[in-house]
N, C-alpha and C. Protein backbone atom coordinates (compact mmCIF):
# COMPACT_ATOMS: atom_id res chain seq x y z
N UNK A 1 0.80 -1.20 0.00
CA UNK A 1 0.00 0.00 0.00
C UNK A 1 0.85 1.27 0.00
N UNK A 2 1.99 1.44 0.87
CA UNK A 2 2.49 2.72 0.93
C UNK A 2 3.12 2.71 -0.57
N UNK A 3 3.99 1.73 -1.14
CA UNK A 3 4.77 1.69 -2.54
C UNK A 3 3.56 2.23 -3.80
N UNK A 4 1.95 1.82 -3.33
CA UNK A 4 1.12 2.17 -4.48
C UNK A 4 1.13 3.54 -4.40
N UNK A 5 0.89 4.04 -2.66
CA UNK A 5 0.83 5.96 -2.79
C UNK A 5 2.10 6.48 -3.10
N UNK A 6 3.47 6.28 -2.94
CA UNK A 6 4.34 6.60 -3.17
C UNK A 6 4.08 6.49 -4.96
N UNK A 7 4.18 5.54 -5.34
CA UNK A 7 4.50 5.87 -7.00
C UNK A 7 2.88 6.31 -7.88
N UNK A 8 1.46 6.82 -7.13
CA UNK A 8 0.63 7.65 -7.38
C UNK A 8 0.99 8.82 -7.02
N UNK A 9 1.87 9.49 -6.30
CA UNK A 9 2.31 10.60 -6.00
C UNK A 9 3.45 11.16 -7.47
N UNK A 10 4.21 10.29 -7.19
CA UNK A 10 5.26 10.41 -8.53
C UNK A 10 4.97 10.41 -9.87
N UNK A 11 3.45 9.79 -10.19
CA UNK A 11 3.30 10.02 -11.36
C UNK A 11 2.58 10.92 -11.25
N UNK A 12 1.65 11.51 -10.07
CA UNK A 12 0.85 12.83 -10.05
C UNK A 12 2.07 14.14 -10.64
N UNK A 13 2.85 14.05 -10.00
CA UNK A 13 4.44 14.85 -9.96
C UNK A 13 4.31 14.93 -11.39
N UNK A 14 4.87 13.56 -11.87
CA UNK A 14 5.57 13.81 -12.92
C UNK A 14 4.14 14.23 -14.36
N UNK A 15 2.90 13.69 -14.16
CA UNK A 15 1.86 13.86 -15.22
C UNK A 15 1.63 15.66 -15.24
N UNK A 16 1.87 16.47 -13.57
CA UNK A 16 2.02 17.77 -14.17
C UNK A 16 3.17 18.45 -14.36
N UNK A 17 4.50 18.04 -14.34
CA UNK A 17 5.46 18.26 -15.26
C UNK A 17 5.13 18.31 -16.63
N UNK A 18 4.77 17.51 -16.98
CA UNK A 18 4.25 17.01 -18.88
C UNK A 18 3.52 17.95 -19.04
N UNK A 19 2.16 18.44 -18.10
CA UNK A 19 0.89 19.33 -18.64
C UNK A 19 1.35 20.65 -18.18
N UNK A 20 2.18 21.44 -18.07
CA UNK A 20 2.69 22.49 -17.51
C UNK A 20 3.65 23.14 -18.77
N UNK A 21 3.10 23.65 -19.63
CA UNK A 21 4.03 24.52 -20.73
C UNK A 21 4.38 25.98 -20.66
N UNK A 22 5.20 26.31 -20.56
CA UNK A 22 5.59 27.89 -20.35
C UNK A 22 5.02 28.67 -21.89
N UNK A 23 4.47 30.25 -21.14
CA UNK A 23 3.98 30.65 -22.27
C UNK A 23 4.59 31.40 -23.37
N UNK A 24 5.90 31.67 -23.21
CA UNK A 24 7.32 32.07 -23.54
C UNK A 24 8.27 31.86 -22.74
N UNK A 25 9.61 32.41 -23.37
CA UNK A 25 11.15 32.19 -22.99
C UNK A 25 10.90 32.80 -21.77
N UNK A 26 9.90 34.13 -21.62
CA UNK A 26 10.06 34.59 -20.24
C UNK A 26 9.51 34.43 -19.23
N UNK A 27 8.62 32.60 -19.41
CA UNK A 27 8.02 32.77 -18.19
C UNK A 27 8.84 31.41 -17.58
N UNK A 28 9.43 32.52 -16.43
CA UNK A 28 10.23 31.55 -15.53
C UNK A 28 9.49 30.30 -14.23
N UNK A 29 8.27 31.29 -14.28
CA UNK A 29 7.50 30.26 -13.14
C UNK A 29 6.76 29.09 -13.83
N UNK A 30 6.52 28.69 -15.13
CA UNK A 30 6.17 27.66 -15.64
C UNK A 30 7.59 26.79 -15.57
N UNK A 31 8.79 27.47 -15.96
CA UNK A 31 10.25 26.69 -16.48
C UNK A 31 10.39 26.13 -14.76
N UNK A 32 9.93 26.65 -13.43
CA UNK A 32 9.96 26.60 -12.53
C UNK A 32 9.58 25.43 -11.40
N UNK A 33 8.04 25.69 -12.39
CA UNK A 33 7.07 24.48 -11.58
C UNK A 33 7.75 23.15 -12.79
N UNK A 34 7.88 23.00 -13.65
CA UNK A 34 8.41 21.53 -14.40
C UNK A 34 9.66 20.96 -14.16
N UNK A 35 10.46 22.03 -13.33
CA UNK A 35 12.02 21.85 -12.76
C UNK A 35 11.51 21.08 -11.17
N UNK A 36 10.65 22.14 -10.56
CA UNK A 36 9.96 21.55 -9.18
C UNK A 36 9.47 20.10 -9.42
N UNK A 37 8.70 19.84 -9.98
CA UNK A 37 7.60 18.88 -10.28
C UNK A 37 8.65 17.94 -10.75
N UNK A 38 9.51 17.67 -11.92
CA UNK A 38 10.40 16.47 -12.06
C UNK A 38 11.06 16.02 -10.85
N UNK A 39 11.57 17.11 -10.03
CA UNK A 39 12.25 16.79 -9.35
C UNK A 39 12.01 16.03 -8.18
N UNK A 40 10.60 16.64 -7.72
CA UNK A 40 9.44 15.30 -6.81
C UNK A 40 9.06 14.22 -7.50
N UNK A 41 9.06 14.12 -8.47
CA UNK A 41 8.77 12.53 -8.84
C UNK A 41 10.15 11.83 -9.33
N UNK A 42 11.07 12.44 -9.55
CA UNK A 42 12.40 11.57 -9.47
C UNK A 42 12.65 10.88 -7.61
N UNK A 43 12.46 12.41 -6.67
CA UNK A 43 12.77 11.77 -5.53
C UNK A 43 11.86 10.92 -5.15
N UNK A 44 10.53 11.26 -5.15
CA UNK A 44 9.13 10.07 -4.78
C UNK A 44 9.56 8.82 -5.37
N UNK A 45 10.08 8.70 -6.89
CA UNK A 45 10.85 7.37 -7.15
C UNK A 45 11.75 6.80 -6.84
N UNK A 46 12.55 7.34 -6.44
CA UNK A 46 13.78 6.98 -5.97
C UNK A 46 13.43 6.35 -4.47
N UNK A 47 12.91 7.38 -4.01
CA UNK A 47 12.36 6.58 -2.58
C UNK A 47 11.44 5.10 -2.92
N UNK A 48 10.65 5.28 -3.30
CA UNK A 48 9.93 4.10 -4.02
C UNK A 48 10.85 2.86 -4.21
N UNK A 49 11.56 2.51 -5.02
CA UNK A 49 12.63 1.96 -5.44
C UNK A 49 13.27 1.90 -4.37
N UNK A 50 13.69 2.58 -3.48
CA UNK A 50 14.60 2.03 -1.99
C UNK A 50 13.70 1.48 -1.00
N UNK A 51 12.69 1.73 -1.13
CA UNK A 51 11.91 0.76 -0.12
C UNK A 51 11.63 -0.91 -0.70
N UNK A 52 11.25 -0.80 -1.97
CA UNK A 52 11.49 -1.98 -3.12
C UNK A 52 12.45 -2.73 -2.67
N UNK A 53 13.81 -2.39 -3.36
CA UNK A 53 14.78 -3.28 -3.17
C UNK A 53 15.51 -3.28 -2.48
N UNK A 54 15.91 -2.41 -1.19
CA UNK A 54 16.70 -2.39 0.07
C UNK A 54 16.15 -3.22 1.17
N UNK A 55 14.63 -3.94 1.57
CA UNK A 55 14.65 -4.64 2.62
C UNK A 55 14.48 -5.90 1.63
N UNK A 56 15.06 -7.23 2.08
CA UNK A 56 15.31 -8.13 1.29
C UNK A 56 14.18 -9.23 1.28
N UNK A 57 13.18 -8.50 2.31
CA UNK A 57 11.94 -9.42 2.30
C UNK A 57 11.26 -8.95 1.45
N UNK A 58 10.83 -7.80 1.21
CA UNK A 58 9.97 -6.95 0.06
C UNK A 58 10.31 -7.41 -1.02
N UNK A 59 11.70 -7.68 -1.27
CA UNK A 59 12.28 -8.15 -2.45
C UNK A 59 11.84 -8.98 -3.14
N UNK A 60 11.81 -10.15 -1.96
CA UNK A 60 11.13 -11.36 -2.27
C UNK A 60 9.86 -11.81 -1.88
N UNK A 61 8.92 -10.73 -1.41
CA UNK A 61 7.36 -10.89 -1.20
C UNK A 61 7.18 -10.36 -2.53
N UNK A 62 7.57 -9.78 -3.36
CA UNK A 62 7.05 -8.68 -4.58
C UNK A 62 8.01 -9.16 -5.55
N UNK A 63 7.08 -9.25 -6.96
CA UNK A 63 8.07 -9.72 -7.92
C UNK A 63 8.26 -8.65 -8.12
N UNK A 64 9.17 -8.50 -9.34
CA UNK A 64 10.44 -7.78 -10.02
C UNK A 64 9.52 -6.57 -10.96
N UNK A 65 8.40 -6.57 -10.96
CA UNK A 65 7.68 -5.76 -11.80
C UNK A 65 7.02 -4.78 -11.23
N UNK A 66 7.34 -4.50 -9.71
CA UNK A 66 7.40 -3.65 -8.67
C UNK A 66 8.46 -2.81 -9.28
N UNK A 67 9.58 -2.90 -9.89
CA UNK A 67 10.27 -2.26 -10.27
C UNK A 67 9.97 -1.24 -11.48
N UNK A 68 8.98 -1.76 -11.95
CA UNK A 68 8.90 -1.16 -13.57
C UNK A 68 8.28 0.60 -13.57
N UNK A 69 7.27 0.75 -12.06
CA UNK A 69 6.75 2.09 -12.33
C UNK A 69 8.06 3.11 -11.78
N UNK A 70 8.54 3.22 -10.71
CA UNK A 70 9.69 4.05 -10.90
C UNK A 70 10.35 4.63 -11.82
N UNK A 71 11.00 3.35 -11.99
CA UNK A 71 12.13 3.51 -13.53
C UNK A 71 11.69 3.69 -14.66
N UNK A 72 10.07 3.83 -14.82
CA UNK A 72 9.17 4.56 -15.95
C UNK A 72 9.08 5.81 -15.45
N UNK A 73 8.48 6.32 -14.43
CA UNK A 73 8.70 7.29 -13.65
C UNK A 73 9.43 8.43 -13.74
N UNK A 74 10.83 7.99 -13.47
CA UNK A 74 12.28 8.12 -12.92
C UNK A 74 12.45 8.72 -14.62
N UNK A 75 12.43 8.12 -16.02
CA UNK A 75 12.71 8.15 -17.17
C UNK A 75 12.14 9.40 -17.38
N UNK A 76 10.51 9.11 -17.77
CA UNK A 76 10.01 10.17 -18.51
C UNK A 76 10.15 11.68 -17.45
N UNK A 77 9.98 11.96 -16.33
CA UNK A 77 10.44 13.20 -15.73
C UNK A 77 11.97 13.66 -15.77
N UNK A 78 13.09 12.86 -15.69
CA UNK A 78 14.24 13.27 -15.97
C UNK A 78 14.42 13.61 -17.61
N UNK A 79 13.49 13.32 -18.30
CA UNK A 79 13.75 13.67 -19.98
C UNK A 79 13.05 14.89 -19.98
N UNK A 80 11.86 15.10 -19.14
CA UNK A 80 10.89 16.16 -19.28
C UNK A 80 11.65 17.47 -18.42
N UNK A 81 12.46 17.23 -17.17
CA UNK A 81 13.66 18.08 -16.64
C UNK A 81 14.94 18.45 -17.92
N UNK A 82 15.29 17.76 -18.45
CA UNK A 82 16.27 18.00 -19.53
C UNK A 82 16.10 18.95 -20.23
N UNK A 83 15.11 18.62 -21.05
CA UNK A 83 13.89 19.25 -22.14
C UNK A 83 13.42 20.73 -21.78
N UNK A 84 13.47 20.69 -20.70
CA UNK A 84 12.65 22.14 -19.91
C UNK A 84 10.97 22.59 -20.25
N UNK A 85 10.74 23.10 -21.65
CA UNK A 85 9.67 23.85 -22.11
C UNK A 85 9.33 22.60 -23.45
């Protein structure tokens, strides 16, 4: 349960990164909130992913496809941080 709110948080994060377009070069508080917003769903994943595979029972109560929303996660917001606008 906490790993489902943790990576519904991260994709909340990261789905308004994606829907958040600046309305020109000069608007810094859109370039702002998509810098903010990747950056909570990289860490919400990252945390995600250390609760995953750091206790070694979780590891092995949960298959391996526990792994897949993070590192989907983790992907498309660090490309959407890159990218900026």
């Amino acid at each position: 349960m906490p790993l489902t709110i943790l990576y519904a948080l991260a994709a909340f994060c990261c789905y308004t990164a994606l829907i958040t377009s600046p309305s020109g070069s000069w608007d810094q508080e859109a370039y702002g909130a998509i810098a903010l917003m990747s950056f909570l769903a990289l860490a919400l994943s990252a945390l995600g992913l250390l609760v995953t595979v750091a206790p070694p029972t979780v590891r092995r109560a949960m298959g391996p496809w526990w792994l897949m929303p993070p590192l989907v996660i983790s992907t498309v917001a660090a490309i959407r941080w890159a990218l900026g606008g």
